[in-house]
C-alpha atoms as a PDB file:
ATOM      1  CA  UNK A   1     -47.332-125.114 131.377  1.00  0.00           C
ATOM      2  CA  UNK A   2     -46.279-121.777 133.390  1.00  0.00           C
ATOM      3  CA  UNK A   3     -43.057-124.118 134.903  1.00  0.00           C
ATOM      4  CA  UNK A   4     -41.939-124.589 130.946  1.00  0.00           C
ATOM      5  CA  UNK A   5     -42.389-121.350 129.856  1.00  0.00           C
ATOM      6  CA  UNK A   6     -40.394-119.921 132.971  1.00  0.00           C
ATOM      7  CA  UNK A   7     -37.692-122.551 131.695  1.00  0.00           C
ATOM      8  CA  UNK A   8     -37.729-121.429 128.259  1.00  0.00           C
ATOM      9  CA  UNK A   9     -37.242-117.411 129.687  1.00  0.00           C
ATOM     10  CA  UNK A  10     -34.775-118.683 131.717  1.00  0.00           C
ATOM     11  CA  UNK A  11     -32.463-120.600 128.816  1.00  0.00           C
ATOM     12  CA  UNK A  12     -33.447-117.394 126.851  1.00  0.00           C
ATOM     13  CA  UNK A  13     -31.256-114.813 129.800  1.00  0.00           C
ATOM     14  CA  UNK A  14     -28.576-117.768 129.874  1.00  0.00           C
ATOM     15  CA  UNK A  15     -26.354-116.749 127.522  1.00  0.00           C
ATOM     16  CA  UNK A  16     -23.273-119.015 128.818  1.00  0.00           C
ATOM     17  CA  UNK A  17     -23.901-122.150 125.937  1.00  0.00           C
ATOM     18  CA  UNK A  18     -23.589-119.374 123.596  1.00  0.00           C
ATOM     19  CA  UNK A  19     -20.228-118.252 124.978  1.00  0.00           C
ATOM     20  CA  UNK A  20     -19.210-121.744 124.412  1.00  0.00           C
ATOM     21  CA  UNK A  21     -20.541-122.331 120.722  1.00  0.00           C
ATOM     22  CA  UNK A  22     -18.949-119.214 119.326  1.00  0.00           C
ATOM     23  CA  UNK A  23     -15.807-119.989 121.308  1.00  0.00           C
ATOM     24  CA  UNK A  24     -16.169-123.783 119.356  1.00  0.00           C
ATOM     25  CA  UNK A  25     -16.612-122.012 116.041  1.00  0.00           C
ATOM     26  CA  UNK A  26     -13.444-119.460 116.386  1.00  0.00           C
ATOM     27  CA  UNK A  27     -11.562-122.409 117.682  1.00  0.00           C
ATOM     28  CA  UNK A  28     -12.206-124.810 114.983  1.00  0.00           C
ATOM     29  CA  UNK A  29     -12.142-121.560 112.407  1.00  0.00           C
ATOM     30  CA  UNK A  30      -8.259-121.469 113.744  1.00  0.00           C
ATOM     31  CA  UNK A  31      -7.473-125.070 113.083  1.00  0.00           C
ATOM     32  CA  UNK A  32      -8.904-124.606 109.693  1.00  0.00           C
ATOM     33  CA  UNK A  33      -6.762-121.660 108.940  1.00  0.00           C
ATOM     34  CA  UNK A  34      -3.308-123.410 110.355  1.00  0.00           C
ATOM     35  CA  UNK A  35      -3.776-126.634 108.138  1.00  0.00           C
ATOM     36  CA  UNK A  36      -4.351-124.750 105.303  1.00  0.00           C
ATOM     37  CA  UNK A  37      -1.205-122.800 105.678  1.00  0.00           C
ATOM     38  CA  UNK A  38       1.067-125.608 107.540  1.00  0.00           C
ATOM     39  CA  UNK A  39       0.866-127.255 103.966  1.00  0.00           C
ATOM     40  CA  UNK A  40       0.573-124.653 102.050  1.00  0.00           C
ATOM     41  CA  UNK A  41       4.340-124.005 103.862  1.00  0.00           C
ATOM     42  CA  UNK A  42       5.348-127.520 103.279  1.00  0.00           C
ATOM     43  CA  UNK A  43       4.609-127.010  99.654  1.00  0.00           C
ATOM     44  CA  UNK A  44       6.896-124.449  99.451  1.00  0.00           C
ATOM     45  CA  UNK A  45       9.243-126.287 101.871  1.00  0.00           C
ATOM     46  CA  UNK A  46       9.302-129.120  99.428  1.00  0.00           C
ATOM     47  CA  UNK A  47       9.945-127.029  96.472  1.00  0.00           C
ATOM     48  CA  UNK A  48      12.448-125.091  98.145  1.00  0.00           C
ATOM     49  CA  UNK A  49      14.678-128.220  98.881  1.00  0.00           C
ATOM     50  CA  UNK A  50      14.206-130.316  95.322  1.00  0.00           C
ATOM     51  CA  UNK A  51      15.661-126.945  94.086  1.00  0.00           C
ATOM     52  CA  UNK A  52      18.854-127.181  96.756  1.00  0.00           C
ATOM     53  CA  UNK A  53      19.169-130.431  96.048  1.00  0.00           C
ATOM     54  CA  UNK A  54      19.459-129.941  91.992  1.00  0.00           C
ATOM     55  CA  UNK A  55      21.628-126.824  92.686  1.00  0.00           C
ATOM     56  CA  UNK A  56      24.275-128.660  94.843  1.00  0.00           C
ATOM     57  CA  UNK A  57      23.855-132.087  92.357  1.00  0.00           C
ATOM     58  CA  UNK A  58      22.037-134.661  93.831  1.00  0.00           C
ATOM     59  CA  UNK A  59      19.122-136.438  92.968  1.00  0.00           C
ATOM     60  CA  UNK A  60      15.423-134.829  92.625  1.00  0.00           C
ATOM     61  CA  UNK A  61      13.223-137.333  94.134  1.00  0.00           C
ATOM     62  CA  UNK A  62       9.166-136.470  94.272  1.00  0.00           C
ATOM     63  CA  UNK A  63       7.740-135.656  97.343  1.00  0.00           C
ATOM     64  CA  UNK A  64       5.575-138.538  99.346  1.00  0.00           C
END
């Protein structure tokens, strides 16, 4: 019993697999962010060229 709760003190001091969990959770925190505004932008991007397209005289098609 006195080997485990050495173990558990010791995991306790280690603080390197929390390093690595917050690092996980600002990583994946950034991926969310980029999608969201990658097509937000290619929203816009879309919009932007139907309204080219129209201005110059060719056809509006929908986006995919």
């Amino acid at each position: 019993m006195k080997k485990f709760l050495m173990t558990v003190a010791h995991f306790r001091r280690n603080e390197e697999g929390v390093t690595l969990v917050e690092y996980g959770i600002a990583i994946t925190l950034a991926v969310a962010v980029g999608t969201l505004a990658l097509t937000d932008l290619s929203g816009a991007i879309i919009g932007n060229m139907n309204v080219a397209t129209g201005t110059m005289g060719g056809e509006v098609t929908a986006a995919p």
